[in-house]
N, C-alpha and C. Protein backbone atom coordinates (compact mmCIF):
# COMPACT_ATOMS: atom_id res chain seq x y z
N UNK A 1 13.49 -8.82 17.82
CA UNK A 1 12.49 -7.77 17.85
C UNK A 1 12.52 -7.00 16.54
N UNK A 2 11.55 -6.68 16.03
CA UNK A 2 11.84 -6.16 14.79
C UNK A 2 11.46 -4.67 14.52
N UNK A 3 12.36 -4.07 13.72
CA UNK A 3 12.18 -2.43 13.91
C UNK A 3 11.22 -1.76 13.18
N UNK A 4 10.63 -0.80 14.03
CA UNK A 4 9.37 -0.05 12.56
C UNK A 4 10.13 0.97 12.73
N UNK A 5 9.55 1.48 11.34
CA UNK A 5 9.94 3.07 11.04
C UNK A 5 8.49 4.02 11.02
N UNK A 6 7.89 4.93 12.19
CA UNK A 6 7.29 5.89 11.77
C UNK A 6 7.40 6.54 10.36
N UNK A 7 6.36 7.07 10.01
CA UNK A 7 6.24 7.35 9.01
C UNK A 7 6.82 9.21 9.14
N UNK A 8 5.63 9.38 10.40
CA UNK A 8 6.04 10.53 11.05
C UNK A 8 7.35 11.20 11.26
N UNK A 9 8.28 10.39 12.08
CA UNK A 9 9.26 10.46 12.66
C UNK A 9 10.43 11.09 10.99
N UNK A 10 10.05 10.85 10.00
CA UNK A 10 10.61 10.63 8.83
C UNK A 10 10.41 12.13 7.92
N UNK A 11 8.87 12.39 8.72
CA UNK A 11 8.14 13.58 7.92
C UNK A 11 8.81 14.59 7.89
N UNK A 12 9.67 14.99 8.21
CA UNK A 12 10.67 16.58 8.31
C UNK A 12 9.06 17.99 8.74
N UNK A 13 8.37 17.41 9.59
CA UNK A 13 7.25 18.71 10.06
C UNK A 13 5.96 18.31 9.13
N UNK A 14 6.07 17.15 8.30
CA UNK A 14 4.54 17.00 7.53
C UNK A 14 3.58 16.22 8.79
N UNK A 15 2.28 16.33 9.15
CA UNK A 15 1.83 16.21 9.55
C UNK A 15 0.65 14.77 8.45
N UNK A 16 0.43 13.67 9.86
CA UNK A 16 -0.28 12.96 8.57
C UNK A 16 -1.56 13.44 8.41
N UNK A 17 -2.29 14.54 8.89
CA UNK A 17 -3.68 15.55 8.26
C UNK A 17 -3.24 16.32 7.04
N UNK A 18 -1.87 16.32 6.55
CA UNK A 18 -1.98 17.19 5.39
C UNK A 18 -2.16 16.10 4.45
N UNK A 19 -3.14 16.62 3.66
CA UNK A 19 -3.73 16.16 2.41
C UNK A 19 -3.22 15.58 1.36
N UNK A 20 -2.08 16.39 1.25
CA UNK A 20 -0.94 16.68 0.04
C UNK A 20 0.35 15.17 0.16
N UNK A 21 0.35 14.89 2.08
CA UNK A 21 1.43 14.00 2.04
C UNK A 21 1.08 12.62 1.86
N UNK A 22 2.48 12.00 1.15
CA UNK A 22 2.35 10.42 0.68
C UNK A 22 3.94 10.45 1.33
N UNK A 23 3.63 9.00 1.46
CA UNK A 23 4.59 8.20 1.82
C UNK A 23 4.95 7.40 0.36
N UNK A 24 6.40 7.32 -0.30
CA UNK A 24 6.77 7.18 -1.72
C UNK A 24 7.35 5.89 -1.34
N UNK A 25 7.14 5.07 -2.43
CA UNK A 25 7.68 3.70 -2.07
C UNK A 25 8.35 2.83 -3.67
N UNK A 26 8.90 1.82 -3.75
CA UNK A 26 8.68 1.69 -4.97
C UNK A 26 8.83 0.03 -4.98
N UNK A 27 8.50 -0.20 -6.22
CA UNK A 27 7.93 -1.58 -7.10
C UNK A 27 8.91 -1.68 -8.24
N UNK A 28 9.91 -2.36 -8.20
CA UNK A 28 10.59 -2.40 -9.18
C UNK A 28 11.28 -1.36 -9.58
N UNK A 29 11.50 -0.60 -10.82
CA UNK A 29 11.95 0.34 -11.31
C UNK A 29 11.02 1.52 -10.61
N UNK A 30 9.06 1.55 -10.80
CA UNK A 30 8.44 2.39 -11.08
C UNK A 30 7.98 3.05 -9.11
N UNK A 31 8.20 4.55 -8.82
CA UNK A 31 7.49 4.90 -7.21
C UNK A 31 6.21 4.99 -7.71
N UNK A 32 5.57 4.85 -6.59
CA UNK A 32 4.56 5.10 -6.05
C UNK A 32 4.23 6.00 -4.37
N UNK A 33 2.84 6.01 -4.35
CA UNK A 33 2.69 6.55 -3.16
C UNK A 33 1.17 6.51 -2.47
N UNK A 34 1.43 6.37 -1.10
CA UNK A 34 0.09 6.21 -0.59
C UNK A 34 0.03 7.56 0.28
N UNK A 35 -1.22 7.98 0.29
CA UNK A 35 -1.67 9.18 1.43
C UNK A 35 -1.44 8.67 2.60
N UNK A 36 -0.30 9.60 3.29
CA UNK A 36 0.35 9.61 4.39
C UNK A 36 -0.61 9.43 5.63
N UNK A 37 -1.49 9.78 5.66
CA UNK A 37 -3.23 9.52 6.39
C UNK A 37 -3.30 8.32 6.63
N UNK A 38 -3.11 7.28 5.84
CA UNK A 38 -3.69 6.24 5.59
C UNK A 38 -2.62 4.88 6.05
N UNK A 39 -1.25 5.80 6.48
CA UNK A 39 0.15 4.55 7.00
C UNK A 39 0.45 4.63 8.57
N UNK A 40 0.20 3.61 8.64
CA UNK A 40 0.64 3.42 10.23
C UNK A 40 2.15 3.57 10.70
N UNK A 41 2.58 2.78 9.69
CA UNK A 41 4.09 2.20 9.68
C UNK A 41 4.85 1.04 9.20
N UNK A 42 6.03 1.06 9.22
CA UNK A 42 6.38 0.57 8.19
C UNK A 42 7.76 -0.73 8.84
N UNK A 43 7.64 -1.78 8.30
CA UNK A 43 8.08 -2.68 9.21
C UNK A 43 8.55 -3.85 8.42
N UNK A 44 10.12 -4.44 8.68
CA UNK A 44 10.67 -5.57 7.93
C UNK A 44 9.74 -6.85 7.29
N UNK A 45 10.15 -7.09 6.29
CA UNK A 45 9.11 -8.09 5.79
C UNK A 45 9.59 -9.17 6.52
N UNK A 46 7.89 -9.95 6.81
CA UNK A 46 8.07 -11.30 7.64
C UNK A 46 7.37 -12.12 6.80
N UNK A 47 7.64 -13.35 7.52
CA UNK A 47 6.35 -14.80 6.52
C UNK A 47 5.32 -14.43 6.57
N UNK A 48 4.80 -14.69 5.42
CA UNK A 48 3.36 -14.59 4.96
C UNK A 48 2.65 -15.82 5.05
N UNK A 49 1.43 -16.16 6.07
CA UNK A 49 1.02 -17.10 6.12
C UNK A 49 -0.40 -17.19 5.12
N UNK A 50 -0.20 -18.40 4.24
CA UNK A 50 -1.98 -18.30 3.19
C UNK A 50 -2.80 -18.90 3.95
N UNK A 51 -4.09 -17.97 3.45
CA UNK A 51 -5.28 -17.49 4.01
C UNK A 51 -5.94 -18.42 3.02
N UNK A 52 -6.26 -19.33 3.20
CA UNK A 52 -7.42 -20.33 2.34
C UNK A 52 -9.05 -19.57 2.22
N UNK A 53 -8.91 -19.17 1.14
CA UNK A 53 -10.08 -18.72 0.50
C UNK A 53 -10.54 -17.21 0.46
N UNK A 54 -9.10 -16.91 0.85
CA UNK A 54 -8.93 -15.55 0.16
C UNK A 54 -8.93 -15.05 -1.28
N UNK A 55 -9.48 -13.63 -1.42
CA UNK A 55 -9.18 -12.90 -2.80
C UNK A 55 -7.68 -13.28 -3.65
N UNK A 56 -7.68 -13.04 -4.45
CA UNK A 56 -6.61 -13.22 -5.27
C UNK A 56 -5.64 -12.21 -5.09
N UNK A 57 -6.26 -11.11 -4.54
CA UNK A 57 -5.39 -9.87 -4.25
C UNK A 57 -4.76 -9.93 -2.66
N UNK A 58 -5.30 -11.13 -2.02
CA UNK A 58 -4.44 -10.97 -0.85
C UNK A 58 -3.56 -12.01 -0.77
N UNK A 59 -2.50 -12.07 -0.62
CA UNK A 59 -1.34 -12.93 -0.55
C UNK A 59 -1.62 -13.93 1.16
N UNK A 60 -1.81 -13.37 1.47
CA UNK A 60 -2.30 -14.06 2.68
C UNK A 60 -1.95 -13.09 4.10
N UNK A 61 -1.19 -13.77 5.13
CA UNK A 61 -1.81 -12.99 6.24
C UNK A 61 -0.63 -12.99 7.09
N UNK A 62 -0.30 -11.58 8.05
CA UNK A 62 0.50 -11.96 8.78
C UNK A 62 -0.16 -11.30 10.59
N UNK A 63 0.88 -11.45 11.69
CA UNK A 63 1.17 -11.49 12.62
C UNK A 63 1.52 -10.34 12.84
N UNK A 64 1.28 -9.04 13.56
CA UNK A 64 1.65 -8.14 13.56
C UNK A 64 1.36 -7.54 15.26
N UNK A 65 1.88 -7.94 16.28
CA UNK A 65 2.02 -7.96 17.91
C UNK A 65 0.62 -8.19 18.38
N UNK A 66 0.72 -9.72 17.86
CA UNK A 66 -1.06 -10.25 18.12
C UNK A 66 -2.19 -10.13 17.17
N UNK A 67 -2.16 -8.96 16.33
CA UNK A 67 -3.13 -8.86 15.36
C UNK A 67 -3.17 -9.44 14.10
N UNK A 68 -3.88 -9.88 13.20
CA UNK A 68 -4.02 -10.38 12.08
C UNK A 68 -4.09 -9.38 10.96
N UNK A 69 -3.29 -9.27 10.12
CA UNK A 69 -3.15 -7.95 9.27
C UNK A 69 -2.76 -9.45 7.65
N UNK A 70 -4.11 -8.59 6.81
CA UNK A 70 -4.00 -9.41 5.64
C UNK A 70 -2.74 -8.61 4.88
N UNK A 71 -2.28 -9.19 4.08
CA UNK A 71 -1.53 -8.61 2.88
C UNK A 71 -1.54 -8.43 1.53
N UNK A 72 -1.53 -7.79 0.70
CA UNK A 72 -2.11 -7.15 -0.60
C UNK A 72 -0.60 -7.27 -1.20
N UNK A 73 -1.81 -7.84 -2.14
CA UNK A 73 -0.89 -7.77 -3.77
C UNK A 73 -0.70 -6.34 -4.76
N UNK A 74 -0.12 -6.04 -4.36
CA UNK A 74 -0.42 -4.67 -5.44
C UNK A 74 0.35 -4.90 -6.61
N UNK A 75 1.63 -5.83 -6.57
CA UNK A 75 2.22 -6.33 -8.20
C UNK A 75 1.25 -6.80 -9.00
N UNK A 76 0.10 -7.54 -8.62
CA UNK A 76 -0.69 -8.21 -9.59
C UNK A 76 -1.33 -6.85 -9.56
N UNK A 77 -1.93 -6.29 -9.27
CA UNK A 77 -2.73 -5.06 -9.06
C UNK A 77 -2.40 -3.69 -10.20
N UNK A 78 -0.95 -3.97 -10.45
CA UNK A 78 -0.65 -3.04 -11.24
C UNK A 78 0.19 -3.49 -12.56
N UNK A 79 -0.17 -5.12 -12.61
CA UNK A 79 0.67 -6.09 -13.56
C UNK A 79 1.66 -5.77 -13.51
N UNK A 80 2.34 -6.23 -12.75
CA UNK A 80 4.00 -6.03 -12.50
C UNK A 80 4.42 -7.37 -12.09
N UNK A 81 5.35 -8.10 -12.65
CA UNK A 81 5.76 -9.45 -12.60
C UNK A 81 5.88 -10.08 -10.85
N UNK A 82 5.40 -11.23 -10.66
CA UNK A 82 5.34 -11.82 -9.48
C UNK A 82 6.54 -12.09 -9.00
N UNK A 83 7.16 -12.00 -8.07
CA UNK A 83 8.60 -12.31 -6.95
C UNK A 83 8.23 -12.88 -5.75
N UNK A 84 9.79 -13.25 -5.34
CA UNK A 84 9.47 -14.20 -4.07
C UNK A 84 9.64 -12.59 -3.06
N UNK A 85 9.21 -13.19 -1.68
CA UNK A 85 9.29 -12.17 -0.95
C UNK A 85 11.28 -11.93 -0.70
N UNK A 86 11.55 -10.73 -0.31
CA UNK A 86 12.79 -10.88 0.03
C UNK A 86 12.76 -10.17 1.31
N UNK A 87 14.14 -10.32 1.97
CA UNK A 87 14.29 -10.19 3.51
C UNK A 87 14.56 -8.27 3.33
N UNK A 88 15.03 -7.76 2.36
CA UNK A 88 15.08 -6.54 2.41
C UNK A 88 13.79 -5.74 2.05
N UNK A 89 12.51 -6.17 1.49
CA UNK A 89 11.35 -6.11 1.30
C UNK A 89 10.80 -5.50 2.49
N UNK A 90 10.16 -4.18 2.62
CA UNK A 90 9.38 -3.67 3.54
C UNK A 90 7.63 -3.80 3.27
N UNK A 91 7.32 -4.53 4.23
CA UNK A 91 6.06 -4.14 4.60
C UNK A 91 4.79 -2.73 5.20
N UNK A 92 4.42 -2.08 4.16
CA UNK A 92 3.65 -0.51 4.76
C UNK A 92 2.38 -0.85 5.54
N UNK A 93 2.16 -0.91 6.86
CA UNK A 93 1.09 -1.06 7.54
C UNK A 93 0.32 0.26 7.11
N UNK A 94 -1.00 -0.52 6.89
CA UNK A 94 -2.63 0.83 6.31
C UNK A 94 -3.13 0.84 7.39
N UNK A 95 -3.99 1.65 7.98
CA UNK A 95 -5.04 1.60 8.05
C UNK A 95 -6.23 2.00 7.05
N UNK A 96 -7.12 1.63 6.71
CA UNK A 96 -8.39 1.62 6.15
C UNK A 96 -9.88 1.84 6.69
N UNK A 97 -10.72 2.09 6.58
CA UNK A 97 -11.70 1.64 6.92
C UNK A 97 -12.95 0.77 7.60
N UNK A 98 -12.03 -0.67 6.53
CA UNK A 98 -12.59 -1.54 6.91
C UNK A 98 -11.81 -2.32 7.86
N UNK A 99 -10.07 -2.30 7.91
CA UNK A 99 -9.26 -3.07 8.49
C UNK A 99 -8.17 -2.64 8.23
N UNK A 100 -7.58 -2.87 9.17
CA UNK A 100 -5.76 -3.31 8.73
C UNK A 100 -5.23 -3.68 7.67
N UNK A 101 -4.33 -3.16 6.98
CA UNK A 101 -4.17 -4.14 5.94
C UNK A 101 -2.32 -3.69 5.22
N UNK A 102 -1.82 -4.73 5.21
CA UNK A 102 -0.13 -4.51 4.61
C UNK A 102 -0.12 -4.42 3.30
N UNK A 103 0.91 -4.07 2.53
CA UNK A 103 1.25 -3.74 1.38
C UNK A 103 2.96 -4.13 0.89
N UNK A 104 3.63 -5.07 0.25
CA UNK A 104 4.80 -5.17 0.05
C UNK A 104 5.28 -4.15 -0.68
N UNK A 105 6.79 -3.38 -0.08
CA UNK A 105 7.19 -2.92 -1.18
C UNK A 105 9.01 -3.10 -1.34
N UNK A 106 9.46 -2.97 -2.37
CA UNK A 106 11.02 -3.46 -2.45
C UNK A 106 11.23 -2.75 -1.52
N UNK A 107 10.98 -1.05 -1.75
CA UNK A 107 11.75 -0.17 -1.10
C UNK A 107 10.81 0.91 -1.01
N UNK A 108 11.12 1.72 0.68
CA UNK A 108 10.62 2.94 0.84
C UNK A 108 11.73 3.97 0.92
N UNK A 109 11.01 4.76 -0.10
CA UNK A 109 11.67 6.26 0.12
C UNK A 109 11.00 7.16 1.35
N UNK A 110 11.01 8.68 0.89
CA UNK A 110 10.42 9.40 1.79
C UNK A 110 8.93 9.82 1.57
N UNK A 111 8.76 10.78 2.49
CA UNK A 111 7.38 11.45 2.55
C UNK A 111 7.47 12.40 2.07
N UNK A 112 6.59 12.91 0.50
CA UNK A 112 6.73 14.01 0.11
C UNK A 112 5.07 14.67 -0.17
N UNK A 113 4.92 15.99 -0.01
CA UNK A 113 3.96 16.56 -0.38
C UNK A 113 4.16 17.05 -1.56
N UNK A 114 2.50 16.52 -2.00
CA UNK A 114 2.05 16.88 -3.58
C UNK A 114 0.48 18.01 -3.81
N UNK A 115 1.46 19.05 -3.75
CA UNK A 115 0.78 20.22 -4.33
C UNK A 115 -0.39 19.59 -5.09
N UNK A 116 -1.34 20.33 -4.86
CA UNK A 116 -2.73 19.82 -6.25
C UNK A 116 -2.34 20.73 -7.58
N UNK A 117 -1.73 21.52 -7.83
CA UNK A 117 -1.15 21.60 -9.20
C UNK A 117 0.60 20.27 -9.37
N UNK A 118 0.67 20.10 -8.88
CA UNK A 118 1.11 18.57 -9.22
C UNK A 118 1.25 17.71 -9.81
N UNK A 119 0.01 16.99 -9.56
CA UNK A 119 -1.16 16.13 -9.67
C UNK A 119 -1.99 16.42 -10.50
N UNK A 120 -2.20 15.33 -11.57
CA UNK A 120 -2.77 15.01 -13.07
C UNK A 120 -3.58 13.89 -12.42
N UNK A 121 -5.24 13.91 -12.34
CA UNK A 121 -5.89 13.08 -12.14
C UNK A 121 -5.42 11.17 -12.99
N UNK A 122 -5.49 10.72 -12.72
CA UNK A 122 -5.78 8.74 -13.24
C UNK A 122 -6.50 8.65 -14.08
N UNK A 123 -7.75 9.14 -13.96
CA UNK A 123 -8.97 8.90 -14.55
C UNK A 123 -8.61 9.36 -16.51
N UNK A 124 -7.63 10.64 -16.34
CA UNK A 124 -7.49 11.00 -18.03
C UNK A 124 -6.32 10.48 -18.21
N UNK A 125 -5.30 10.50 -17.38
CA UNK A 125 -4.31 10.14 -17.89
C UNK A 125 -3.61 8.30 -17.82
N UNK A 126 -4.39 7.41 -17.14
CA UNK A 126 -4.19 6.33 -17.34
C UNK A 126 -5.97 6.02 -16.69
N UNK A 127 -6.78 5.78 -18.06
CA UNK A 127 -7.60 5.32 -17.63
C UNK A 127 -8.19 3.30 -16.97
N UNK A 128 -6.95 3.29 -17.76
CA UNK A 128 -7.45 2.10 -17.36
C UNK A 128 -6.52 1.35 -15.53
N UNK A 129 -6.12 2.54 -15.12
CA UNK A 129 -5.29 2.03 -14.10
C UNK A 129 -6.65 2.37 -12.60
N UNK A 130 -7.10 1.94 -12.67
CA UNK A 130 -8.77 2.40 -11.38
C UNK A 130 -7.98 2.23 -10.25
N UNK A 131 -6.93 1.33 -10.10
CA UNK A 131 -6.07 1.59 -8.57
C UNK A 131 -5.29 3.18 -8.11
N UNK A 132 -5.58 3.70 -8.99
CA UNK A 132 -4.95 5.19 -8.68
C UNK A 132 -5.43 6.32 -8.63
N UNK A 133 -5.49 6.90 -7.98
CA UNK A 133 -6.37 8.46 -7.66
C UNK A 133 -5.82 9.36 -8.32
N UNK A 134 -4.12 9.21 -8.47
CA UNK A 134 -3.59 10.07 -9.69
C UNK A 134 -2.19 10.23 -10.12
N UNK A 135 -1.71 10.72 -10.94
CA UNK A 135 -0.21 10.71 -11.18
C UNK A 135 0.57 12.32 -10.71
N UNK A 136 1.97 11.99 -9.86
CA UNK A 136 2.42 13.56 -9.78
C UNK A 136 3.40 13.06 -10.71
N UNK A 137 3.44 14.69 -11.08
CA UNK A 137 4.53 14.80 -11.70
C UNK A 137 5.73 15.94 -11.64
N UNK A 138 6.71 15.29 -11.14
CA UNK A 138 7.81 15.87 -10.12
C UNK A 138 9.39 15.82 -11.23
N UNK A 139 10.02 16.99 -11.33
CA UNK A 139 11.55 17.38 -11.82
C UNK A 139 11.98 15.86 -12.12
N UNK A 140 11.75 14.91 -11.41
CA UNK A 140 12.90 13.34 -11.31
C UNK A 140 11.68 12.81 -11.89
N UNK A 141 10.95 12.27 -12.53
CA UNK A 141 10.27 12.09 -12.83
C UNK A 141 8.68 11.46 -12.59
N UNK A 142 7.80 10.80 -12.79
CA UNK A 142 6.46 10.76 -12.35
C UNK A 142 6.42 9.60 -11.23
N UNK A 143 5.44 9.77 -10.37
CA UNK A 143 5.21 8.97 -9.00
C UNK A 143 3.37 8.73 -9.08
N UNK A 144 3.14 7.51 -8.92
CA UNK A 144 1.65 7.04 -9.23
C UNK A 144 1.18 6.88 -8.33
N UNK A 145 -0.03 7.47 -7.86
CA UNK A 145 -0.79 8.22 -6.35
C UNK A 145 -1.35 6.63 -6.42
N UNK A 146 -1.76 5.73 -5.29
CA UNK A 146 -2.31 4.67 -5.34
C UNK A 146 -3.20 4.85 -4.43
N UNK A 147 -4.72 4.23 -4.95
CA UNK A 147 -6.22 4.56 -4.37
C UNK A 147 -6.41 3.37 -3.78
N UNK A 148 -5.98 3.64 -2.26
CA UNK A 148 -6.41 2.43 -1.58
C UNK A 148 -8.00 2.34 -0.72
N UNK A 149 -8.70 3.04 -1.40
CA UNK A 149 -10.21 2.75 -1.22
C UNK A 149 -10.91 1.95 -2.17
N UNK A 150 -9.69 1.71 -3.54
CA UNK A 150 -10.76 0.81 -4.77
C UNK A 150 -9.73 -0.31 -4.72
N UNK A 151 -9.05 -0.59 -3.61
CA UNK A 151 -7.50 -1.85 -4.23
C UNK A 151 -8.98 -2.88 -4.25
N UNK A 152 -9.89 -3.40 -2.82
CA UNK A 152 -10.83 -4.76 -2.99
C UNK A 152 -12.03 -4.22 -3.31
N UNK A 153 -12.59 -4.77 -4.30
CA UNK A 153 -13.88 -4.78 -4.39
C UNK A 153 -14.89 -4.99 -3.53
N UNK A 154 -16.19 -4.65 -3.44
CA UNK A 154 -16.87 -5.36 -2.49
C UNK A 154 -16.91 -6.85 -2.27
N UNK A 155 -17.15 -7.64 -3.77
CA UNK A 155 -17.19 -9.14 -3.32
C UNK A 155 -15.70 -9.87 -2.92
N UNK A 156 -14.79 -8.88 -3.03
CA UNK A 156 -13.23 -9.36 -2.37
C UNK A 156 -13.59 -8.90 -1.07
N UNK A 157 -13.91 -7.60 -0.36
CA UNK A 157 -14.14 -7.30 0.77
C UNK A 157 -14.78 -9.09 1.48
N UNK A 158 -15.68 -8.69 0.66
CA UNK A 158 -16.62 -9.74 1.56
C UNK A 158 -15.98 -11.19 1.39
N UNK A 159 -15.21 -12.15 0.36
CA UNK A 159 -14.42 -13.04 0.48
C UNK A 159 -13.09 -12.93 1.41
N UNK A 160 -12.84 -11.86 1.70
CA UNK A 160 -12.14 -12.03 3.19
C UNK A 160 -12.40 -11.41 3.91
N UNK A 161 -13.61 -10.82 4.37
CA UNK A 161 -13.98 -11.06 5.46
C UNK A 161 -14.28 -13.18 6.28
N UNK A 162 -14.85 -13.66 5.02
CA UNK A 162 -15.26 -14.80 5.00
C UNK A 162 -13.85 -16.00 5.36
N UNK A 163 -13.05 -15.10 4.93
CA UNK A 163 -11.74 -15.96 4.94
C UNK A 163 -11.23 -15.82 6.45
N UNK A 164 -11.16 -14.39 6.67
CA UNK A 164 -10.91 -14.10 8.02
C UNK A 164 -11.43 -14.60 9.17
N UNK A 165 -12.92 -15.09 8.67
CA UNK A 165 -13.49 -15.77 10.27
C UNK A 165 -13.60 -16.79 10.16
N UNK A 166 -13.01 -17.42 8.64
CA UNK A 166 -13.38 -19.10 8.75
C UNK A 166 -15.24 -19.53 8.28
N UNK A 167 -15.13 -18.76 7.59
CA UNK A 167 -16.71 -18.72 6.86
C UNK A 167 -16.07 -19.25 5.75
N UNK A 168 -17.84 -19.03 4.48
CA UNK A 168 -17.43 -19.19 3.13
C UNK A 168 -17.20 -20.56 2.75
């Protein structure tokens, strides 16, 4: 049986309606963070099964108590060198919009709130990074806000959707 970790349960009183909270994770050397809004939970990495004729940004697909939850590349996403999956590797369940959707990461830290004096928009300070809504910048040093409303494009949206039902 495999264990999740609330995200909640973790929050020390953050609520996932505050604005401010992310869930901090990291990629190698560099954290990151997603709006705490937006994580279901967080759960041991399992096999990744490929999704024939999926985006390039989705690694393919897993099993998640019956449901089909794609998985995202965010190393290619933020050019960060490709790895095999590892067994200490956590998986961050999203919700989104359009779907479900996982995210690998080596390692999760905690949930911290980021003041909007903080927070240095993406747009001036790494323009060319469009996966990010913005950078904080915190005493230990900087944590990169990640915009998971621009990770797929529309014609990726729509190549897996296509992938997902066996279209295309």
């Amino acid at each position: 049986m495999e264990k999740s970790e609330s995200p909640r349960e973790c929050g020390a009183g953050i609520s996932s309606d505050d604005g401010g909270a992310c869930l901090v994770f990291a990629l190698d050397e560099q954290r990151y963070a997603i709006p705490l809004r937006a994580v279901e939970r967080i759960i041991r990495a399992v096999e990744i099964t490929q999704l024939p004729k999926a985006p390039e940004a989705v690694l393919g697909i897993i099993n998640d108590k019956g449901r089909i939850v794609p998985v995202a590349d965010l190393r290619s996403r933020f050019r960060l060198p490709a790895r095999e999956l590892r067994c200490d590797d956590r998986f961050i369940l999203l919700r989104t919009p359009r779907r479900p959707l996982a995210v690998i990461a080596d390692s999760v830290g905690e949930i911290r709130f980021f003041p909007p004096d903080s927070k240095d928009s993406a747009k001036g300070a790494l323009p060319h990074m469009e996966y990010l809504q913005g950078v904080a910048v915190l005493d230990d040093g900087l944590v990169l806000i990640y915009d998971l409303d621009r990770f797929l494009s529309l014609d990726e949206e729509t190549a897996l959707d296509a992938a997902l039902t066996g279209g295309g």
